[in-house]
PDB file of N, CA and C in Angstrom:
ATOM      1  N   UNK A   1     131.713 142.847   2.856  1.00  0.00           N
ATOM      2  CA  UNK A   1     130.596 143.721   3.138  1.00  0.00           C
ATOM      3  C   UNK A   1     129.652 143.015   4.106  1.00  0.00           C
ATOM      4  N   UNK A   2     129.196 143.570   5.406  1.00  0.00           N
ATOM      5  CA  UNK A   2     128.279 143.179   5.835  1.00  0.00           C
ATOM      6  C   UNK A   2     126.984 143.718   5.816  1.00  0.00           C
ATOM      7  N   UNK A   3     125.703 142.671   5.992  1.00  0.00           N
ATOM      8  CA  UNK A   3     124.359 142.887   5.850  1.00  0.00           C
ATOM      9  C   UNK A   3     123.388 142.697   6.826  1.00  0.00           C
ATOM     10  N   UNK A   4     122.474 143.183   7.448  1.00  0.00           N
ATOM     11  CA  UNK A   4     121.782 142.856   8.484  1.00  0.00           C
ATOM     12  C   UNK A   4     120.838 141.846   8.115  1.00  0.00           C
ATOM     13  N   UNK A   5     120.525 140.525   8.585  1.00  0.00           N
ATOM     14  CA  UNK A   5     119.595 139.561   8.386  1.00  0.00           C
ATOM     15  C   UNK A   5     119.142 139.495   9.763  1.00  0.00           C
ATOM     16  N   UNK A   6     117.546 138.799   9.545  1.00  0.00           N
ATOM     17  CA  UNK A   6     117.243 138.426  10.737  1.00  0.00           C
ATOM     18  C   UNK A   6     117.314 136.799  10.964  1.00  0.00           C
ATOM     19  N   UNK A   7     118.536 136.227  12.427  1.00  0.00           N
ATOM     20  CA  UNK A   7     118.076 134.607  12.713  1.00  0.00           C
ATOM     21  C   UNK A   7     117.428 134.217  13.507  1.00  0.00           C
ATOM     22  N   UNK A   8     116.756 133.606  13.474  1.00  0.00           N
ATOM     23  CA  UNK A   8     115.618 132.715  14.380  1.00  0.00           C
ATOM     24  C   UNK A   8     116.202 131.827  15.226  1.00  0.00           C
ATOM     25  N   UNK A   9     116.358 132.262  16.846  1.00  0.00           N
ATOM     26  CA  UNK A   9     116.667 130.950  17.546  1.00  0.00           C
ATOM     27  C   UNK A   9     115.929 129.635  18.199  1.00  0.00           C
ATOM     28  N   UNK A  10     116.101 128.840  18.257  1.00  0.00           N
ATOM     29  CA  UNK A  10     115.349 127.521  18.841  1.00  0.00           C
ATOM     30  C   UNK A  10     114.352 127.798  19.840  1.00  0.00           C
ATOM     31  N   UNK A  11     114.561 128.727  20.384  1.00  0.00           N
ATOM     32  CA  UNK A  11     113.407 129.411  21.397  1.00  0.00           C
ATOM     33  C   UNK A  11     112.932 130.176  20.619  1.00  0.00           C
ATOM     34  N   UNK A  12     112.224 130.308  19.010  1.00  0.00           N
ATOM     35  CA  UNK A  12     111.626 131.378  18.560  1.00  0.00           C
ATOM     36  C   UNK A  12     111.972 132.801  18.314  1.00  0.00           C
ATOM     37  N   UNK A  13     112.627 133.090  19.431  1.00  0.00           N
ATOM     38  CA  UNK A  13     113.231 134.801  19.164  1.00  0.00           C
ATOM     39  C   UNK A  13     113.804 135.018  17.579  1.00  0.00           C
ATOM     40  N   UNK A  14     113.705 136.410  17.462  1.00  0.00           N
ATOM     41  CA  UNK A  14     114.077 136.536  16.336  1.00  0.00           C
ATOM     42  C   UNK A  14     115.417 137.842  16.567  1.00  0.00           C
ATOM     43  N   UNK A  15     115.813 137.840  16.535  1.00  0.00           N
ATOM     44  CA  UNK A  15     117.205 138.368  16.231  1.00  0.00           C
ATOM     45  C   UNK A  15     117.785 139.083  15.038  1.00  0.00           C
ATOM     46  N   UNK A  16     118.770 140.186  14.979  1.00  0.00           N
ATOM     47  CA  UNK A  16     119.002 140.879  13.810  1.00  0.00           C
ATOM     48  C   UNK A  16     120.823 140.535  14.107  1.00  0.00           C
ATOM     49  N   UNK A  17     121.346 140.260  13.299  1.00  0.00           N
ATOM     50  CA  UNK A  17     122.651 139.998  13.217  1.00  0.00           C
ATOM     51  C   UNK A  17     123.618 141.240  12.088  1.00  0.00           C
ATOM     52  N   UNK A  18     124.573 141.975  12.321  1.00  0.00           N
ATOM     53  CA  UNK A  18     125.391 142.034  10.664  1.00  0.00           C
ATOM     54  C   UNK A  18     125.857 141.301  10.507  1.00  0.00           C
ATOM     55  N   UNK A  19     126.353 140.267   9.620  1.00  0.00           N
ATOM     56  CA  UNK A  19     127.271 139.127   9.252  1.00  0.00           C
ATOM     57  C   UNK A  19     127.625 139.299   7.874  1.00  0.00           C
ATOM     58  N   UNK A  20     128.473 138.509   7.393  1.00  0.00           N
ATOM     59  CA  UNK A  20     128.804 138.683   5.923  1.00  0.00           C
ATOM     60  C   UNK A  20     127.794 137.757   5.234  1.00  0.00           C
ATOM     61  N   UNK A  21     127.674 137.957   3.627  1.00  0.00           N
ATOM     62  CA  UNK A  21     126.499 137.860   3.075  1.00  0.00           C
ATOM     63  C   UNK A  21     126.152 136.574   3.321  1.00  0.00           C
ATOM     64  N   UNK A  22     127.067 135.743   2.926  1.00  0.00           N
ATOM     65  CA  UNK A  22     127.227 134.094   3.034  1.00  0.00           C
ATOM     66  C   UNK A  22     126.999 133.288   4.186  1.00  0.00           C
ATOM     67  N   UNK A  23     126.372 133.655   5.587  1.00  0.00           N
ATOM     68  CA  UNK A  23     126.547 133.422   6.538  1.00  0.00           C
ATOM     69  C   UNK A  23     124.880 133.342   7.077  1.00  0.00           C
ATOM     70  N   UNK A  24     124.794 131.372   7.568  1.00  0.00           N
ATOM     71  CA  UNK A  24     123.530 131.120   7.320  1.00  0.00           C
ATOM     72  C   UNK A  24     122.945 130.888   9.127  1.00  0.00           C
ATOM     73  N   UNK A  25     124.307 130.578   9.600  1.00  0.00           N
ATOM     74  CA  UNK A  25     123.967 130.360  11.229  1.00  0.00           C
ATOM     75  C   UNK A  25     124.817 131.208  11.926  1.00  0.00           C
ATOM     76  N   UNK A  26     124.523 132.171  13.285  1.00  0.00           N
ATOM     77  CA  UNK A  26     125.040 132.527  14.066  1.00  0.00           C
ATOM     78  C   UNK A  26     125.471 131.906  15.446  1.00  0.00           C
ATOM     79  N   UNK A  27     125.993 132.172  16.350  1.00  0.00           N
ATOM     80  CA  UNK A  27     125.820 131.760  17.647  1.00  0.00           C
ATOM     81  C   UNK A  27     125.589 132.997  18.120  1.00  0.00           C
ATOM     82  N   UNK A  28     124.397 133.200  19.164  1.00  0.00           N
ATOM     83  CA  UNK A  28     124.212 134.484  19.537  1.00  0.00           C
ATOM     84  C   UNK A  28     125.451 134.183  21.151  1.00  0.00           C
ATOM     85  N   UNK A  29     124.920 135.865  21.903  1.00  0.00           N
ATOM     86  CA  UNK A  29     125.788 136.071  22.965  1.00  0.00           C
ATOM     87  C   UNK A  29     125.573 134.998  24.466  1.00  0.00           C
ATOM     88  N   UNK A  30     124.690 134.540  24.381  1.00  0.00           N
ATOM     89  CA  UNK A  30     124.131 133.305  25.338  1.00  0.00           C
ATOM     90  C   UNK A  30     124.485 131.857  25.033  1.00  0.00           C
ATOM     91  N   UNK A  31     125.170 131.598  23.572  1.00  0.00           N
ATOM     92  CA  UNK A  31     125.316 130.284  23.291  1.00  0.00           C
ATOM     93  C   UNK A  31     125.106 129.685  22.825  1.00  0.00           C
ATOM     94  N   UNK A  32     123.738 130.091  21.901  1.00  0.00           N
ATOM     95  CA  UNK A  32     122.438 129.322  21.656  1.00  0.00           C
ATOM     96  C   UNK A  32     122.965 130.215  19.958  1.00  0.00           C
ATOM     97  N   UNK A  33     122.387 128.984  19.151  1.00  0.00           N
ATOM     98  CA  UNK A  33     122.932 128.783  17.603  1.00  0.00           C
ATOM     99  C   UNK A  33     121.420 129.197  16.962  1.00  0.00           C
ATOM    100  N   UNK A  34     121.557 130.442  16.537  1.00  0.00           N
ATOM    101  CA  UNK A  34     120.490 130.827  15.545  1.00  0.00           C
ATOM    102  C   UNK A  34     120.783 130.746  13.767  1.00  0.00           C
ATOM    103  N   UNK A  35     119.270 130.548  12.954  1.00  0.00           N
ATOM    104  CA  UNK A  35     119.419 130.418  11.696  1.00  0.00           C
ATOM    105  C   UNK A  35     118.990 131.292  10.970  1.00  0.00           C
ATOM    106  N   UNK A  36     119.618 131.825   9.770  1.00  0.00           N
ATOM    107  CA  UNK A  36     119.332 132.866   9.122  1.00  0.00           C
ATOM    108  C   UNK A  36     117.707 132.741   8.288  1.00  0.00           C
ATOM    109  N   UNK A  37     116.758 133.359   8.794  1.00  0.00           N
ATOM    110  CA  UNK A  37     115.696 133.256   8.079  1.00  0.00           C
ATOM    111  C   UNK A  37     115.349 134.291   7.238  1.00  0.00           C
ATOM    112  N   UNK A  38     114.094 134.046   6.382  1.00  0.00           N
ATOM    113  CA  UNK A  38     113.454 135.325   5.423  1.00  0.00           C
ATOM    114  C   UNK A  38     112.426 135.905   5.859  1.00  0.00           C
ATOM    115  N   UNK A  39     112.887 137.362   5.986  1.00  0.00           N
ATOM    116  CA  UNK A  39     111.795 138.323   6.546  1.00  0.00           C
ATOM    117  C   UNK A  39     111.113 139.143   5.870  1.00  0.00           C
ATOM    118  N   UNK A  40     109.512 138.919   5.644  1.00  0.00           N
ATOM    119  CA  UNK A  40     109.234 139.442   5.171  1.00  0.00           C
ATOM    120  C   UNK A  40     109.243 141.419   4.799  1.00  0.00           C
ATOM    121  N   UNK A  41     109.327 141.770   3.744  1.00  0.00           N
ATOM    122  CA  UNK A  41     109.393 143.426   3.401  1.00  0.00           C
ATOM    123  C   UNK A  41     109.019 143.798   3.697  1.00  0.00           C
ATOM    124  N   UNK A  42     108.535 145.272   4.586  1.00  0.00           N
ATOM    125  CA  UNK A  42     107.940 145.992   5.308  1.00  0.00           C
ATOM    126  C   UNK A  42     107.847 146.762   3.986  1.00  0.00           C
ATOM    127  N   UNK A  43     106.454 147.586   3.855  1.00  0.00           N
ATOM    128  CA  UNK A  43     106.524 148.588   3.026  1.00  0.00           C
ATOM    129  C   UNK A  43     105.239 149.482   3.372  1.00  0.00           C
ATOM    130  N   UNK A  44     105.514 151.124   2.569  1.00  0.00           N
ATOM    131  CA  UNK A  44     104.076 151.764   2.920  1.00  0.00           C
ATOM    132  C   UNK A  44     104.045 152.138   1.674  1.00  0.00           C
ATOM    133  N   UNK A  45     102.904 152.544   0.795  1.00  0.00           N
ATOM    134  CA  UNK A  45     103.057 153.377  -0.345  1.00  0.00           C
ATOM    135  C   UNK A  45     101.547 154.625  -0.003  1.00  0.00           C
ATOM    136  N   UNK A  46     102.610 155.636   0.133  1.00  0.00           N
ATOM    137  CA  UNK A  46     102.043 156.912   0.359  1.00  0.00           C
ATOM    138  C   UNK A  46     101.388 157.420  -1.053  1.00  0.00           C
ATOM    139  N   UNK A  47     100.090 157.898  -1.210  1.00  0.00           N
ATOM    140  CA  UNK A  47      99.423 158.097  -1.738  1.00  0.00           C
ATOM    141  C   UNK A  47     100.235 159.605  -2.808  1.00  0.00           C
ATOM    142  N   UNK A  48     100.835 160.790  -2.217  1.00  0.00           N
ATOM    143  CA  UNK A  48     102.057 161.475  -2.418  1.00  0.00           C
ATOM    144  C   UNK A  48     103.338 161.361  -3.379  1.00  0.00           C
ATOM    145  N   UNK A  49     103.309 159.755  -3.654  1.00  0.00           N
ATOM    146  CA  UNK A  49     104.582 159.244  -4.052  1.00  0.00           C
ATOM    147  C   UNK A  49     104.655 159.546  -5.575  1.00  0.00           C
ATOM    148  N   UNK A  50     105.448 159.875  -6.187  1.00  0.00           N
ATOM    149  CA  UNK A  50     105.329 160.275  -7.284  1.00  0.00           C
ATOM    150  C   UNK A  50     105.294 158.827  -8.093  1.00  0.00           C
ATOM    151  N   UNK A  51     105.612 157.794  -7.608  1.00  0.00           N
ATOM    152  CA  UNK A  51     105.745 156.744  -8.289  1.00  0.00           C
ATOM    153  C   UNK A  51     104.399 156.027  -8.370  1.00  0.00           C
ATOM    154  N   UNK A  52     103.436 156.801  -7.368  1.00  0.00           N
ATOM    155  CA  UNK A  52     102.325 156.274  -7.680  1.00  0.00           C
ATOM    156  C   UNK A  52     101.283 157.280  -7.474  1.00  0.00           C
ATOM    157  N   UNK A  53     100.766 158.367  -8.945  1.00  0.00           N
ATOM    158  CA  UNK A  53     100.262 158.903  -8.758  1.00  0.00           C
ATOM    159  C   UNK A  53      98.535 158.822  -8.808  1.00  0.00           C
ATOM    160  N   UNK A  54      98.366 158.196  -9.286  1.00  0.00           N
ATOM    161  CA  UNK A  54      96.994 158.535  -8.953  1.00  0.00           C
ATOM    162  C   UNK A  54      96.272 157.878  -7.674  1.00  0.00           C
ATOM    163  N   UNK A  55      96.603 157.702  -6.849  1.00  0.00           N
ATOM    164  CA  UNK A  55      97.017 156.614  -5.509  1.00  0.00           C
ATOM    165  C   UNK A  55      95.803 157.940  -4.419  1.00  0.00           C
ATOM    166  N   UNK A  56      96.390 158.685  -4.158  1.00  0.00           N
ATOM    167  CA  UNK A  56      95.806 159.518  -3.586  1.00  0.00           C
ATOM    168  C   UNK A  56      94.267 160.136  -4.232  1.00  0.00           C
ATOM    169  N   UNK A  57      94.318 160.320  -5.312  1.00  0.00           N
ATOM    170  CA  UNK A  57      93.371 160.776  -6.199  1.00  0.00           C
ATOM    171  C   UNK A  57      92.211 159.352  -5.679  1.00  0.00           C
ATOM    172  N   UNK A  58      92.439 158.364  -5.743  1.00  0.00           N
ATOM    173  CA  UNK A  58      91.555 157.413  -5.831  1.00  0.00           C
ATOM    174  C   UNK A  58      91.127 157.214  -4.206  1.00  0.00           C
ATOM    175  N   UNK A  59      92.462 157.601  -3.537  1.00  0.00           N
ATOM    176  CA  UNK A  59      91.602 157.879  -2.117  1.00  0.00           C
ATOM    177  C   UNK A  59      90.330 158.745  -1.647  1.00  0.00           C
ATOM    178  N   UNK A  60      90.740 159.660  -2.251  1.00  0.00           N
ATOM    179  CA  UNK A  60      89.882 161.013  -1.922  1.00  0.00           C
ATOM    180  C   UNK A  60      88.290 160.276  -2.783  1.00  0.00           C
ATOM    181  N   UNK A  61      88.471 159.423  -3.613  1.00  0.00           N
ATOM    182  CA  UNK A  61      87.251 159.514  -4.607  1.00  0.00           C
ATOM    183  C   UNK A  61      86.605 158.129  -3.711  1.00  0.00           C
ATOM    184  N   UNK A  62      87.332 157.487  -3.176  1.00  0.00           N
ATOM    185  CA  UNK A  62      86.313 156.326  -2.161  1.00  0.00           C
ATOM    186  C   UNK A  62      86.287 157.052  -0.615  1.00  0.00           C
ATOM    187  N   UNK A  63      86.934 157.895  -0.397  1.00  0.00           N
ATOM    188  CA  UNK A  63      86.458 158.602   0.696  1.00  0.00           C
ATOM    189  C   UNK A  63      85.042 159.388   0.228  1.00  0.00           C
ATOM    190  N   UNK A  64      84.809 160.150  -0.419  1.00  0.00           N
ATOM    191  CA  UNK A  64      83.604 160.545  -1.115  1.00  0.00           C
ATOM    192  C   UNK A  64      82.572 159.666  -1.184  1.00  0.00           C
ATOM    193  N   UNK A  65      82.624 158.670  -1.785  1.00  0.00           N
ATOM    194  CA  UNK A  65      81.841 157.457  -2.024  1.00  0.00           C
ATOM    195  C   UNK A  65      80.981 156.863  -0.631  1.00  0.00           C
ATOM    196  N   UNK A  66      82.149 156.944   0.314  1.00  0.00           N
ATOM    197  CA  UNK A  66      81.563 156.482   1.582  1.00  0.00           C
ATOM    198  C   UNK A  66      80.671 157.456   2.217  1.00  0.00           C
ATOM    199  N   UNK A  67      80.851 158.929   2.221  1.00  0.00           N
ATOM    200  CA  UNK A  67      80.259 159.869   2.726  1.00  0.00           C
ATOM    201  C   UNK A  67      81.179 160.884   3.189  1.00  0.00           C
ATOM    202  N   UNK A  68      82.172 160.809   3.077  1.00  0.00           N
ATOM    203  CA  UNK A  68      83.296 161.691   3.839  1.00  0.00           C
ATOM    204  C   UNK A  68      83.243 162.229   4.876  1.00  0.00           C
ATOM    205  N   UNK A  69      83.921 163.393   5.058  1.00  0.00           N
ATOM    206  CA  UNK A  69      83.788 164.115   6.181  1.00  0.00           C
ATOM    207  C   UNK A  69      82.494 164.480   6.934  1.00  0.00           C
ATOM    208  N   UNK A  70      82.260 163.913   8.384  1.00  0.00           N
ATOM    209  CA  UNK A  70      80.912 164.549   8.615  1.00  0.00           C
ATOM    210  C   UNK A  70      81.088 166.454   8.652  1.00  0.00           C
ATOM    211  N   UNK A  71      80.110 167.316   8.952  1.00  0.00           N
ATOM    212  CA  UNK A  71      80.135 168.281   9.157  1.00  0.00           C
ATOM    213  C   UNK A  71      80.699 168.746  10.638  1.00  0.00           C
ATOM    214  N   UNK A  72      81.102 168.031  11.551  1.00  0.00           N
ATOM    215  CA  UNK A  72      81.964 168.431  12.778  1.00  0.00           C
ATOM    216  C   UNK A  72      83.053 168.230  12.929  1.00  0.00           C
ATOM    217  N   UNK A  73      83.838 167.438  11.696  1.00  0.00           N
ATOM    218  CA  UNK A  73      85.044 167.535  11.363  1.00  0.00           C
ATOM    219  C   UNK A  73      85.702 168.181  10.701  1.00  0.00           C
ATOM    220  N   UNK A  74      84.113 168.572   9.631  1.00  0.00           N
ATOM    221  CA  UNK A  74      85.089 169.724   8.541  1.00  0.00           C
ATOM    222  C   UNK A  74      84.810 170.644   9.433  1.00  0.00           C
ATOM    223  N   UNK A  75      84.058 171.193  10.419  1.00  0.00           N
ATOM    224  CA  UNK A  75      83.998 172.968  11.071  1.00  0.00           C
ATOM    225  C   UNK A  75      85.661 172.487  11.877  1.00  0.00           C
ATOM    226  N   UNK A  76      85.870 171.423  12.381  1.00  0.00           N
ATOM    227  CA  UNK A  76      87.085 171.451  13.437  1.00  0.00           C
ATOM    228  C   UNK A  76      88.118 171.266  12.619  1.00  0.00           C
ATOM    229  N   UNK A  77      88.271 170.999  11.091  1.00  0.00           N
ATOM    230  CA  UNK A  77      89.746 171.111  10.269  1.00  0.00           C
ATOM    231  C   UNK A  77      89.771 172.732   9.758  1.00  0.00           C
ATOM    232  N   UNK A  78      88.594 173.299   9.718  1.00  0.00           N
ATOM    233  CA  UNK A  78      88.610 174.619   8.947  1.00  0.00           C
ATOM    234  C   UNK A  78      88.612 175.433  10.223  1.00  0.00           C
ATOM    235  N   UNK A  79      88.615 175.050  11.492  1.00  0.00           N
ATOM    236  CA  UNK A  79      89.260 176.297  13.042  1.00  0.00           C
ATOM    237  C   UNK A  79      90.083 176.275  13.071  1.00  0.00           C
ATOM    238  N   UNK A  80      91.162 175.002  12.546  1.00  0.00           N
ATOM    239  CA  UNK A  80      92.988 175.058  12.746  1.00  0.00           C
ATOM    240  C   UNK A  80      93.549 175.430  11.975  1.00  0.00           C
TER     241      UNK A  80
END
């Protein structure tokens, strides 16, 4: 099975490889020997998500807090 990792070459670049799981160095297409590093998780958590519900709820309640919507945003969300 192969997996996409990202390796880091000696010049910094970072690179995405598939390789098999076990596989800690590449040689990229130029020659030059890259190492399999750890990339950090990208993530978003949408307020929507059922896995996190009250997420949104708590938005809306520090949007409030701050002052919310001025009045020329709510006349221009309530024309569309």
């Amino acid at each position: 099975m192969l997996i996409l990792y990202d390796f880091k070459r000696s010049d910094g670049r970072i690179e995405e490889h598939l390789v098999p799981r076990d596989t800690n160095i590449v040689e990229c297409s130029d020659g030059m020997k890259a190492y399999r590093v750890i990339s950090p998780v990208r993530g978003y958590c949408d307020g929507t998500d059922p896995g996190f519900p009250g997420a949104y709820d708590k938005w809306g309640r520090d949007h409030a807090k701050r002052g919310g919507d001025s009045e020329e945003t709510k006349d221009l969300a309530a024309s569309n």
